[in-house]
Protein backbone atom coordinates (compact mmCIF):
# COMPACT_ATOMS: atom_id res chain seq x y z
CA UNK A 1 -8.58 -111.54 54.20
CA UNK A 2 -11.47 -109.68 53.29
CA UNK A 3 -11.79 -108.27 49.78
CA UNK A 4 -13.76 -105.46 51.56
CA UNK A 5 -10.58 -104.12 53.36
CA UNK A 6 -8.23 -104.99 50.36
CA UNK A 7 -10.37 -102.82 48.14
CA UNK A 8 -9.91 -99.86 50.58
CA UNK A 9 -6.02 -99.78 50.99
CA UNK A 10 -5.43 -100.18 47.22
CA UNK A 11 -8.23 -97.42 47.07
CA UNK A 12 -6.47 -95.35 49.46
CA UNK A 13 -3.13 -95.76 47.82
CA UNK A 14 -3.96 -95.18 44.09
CA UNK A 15 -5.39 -91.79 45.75
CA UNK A 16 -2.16 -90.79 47.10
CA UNK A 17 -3.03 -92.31 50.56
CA UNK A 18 -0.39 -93.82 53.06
CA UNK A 19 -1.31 -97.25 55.02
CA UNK A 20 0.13 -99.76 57.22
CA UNK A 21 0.23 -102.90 56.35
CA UNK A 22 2.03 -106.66 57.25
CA UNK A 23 4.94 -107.93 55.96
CA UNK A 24 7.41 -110.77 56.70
CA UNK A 25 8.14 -109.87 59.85
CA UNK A 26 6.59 -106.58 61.30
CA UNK A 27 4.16 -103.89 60.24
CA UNK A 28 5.56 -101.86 57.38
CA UNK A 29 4.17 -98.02 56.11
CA UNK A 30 3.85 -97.58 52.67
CA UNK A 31 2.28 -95.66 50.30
CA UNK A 32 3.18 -95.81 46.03
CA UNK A 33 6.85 -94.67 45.21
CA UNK A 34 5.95 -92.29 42.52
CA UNK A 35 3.96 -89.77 44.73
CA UNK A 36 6.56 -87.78 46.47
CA UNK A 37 3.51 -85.84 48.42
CA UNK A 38 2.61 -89.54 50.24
CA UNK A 39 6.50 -90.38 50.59
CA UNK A 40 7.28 -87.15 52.30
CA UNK A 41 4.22 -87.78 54.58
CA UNK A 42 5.69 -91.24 55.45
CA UNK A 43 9.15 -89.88 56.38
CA UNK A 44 7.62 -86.86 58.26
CA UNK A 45 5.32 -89.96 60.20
CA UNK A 46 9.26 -91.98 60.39
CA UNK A 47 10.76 -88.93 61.49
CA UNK A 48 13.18 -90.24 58.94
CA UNK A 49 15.73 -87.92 56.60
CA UNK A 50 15.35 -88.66 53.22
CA UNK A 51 18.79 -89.36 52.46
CA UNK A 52 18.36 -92.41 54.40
CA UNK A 53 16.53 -93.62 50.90
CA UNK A 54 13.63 -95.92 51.41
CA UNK A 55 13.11 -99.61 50.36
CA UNK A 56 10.35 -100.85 47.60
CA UNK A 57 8.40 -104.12 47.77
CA UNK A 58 6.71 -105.83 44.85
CA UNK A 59 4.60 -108.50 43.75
CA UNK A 60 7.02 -109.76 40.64
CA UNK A 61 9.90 -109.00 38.81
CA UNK A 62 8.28 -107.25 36.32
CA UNK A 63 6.95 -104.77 38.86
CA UNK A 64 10.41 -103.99 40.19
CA UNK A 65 12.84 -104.23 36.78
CA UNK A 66 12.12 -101.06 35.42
CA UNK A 67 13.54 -99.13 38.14
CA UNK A 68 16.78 -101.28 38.91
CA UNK A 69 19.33 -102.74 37.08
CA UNK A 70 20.24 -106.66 37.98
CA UNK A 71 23.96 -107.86 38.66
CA UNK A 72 25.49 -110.07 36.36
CA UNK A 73 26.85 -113.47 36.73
CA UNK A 74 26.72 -115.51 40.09
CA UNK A 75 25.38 -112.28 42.12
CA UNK A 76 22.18 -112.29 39.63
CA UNK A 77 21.21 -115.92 40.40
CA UNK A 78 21.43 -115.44 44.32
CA UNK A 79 19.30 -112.44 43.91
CA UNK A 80 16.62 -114.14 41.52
CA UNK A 81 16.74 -117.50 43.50
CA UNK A 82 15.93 -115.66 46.89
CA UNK A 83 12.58 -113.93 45.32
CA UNK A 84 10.02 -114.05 46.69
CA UNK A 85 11.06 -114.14 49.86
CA UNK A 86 12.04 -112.20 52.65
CA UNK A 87 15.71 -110.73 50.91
CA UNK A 88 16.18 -107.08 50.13
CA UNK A 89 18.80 -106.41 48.15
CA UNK A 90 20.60 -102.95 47.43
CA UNK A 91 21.15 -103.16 43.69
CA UNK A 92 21.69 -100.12 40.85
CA UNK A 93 18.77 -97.94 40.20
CA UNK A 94 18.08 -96.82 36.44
CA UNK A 95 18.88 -93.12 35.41
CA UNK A 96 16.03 -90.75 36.76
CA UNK A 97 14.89 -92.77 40.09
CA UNK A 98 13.43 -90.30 42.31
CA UNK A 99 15.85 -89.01 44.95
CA UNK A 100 13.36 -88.89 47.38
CA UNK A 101 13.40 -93.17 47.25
CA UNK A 102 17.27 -93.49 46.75
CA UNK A 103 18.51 -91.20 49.43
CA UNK A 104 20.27 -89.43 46.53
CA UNK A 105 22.67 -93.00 45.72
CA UNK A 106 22.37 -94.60 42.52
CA UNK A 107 20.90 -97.39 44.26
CA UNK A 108 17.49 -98.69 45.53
CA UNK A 109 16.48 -101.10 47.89
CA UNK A 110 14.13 -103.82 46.44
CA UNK A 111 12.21 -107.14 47.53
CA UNK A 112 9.92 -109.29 45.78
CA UNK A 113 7.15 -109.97 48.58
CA UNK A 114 6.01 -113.49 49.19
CA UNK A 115 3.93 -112.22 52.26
CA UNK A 116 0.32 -112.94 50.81
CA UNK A 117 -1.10 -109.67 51.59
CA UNK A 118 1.80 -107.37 50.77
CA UNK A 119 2.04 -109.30 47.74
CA UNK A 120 -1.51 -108.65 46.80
CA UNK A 121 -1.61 -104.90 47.71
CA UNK A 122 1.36 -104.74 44.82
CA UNK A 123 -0.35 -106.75 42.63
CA UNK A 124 -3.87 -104.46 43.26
CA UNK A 125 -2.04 -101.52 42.70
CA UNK A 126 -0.40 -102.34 39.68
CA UNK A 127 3.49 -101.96 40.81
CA UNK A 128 5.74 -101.47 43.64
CA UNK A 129 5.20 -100.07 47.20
CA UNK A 130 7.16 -98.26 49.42
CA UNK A 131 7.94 -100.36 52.22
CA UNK A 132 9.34 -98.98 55.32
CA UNK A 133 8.89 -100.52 58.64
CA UNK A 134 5.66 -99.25 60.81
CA UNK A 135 8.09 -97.19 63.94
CA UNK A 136 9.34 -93.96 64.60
CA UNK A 137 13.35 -93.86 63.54
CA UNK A 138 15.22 -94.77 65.67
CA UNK A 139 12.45 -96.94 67.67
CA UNK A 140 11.83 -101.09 67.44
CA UNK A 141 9.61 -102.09 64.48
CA UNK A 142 5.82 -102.48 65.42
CA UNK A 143 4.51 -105.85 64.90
CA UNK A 144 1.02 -105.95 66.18
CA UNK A 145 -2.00 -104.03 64.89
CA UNK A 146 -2.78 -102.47 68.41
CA UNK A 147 0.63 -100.92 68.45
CA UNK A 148 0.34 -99.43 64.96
CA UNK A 149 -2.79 -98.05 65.61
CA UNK A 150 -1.98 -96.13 68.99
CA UNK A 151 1.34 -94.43 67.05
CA UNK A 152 0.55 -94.28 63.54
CA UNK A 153 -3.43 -93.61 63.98
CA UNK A 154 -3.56 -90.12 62.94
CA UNK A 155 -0.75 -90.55 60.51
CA UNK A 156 -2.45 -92.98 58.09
CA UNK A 157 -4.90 -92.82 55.98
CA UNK A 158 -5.40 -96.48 56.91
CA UNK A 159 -4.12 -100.15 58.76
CA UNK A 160 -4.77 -102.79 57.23
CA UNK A 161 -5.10 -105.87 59.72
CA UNK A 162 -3.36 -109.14 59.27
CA UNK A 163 -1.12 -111.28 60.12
CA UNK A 164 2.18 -110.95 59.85
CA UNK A 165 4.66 -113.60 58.38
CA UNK A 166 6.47 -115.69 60.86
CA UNK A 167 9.89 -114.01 60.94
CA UNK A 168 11.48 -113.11 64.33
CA UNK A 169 13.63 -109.39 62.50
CA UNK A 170 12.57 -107.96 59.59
CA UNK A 171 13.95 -109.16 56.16
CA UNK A 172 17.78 -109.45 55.41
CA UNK A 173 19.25 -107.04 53.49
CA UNK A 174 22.16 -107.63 50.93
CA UNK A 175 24.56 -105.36 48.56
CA UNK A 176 23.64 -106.98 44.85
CA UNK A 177 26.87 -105.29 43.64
CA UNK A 178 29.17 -106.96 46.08
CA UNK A 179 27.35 -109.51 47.55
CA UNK A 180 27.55 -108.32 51.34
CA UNK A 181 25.20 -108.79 54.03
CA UNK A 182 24.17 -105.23 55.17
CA UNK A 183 21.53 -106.34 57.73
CA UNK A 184 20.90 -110.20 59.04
CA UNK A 185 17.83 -111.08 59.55
């Protein structure tokens, strides 16, 4: 990947910006969790409500702990041996988490990245993204750049080509409270 082009999304994020981008599996929008202006432009892009809550990526754990809080015991291994990787979990969000990223619920919806790029854009910018995938709600996930660009073109600020990861459906997601599997991969 270019440095060129990875300069310009994080550019375009720390400046409020939304972006598509690849993940594991299909084109994700995202734009930096703490800037409700470029989260409500997302969800307005999603046609998505709010109180759907959105889900964060991030390059580490360090990036991600200070907004959740880990499960204990045998639930807290299966979430820390499954990062990086293509697991989202649902675990408890610390006091003050923005409703506009948990829906309103005491919980948020978290993945260490190990896609190269997504992992990088995290890393560029310092923390967490908001990762949504790149469709209109409702609609199948978009998982080529050509596709992205004809519905999401005048939404973004930018897409930022790549390849995407290998999977066939985006990433499994899992309660971290309870252990249950709220979407298979």
């Amino acid at each position: 990947m270019s440095p060129i082009l990875l300069d310009k999304a994080t550019r375009i994020l720390l400046n409020g910006g939304l972006i598509a981008y690849p993940t594991e599996a299909v084109y994700g929008l995202g734009c930096l969790p703490g800037r409700q202006d470029a989260v409500e432009r997302l969800l307005t892009a999603k046609r998505r409500s709010w109180q759907k809550g959105l889900a964060l990526i991030a390059a580490n754990l360090e990036q991600i702990e200070p907004l959740i809080i880990l499960p204990e015991g045998v639930l807290r291994s299966e979430v820390l041996d499954s990062w990086p990787g293509p697991f989202t979990w649902v675990l408890d969000a610390r006091p003050g988490i923005p409703e506009w990223l948990s829906g309103g619920r005491h919980t948020l919806a978290v993945r260490i990245t190990a896609h190269p790029l997504a992992c990088e854009l995290c890393r560029r910018v310092g923390g967490p993204l908001v990762s949504t995938s790149a469709n209109r709600s409702g609609r199948p996930p978009l998982r080529h750049t050509l596709q992205v660009r004809r519905e999401f073109r005048s939404e973004t600020d930018y897409i930022l080509p790549g390849p995407l990861g290998g999977l066939e459906q985006p990433t499994t997601i899992r309660d971290g409270r309870t252990g249950a599997l709220l979407r298979n991969a």
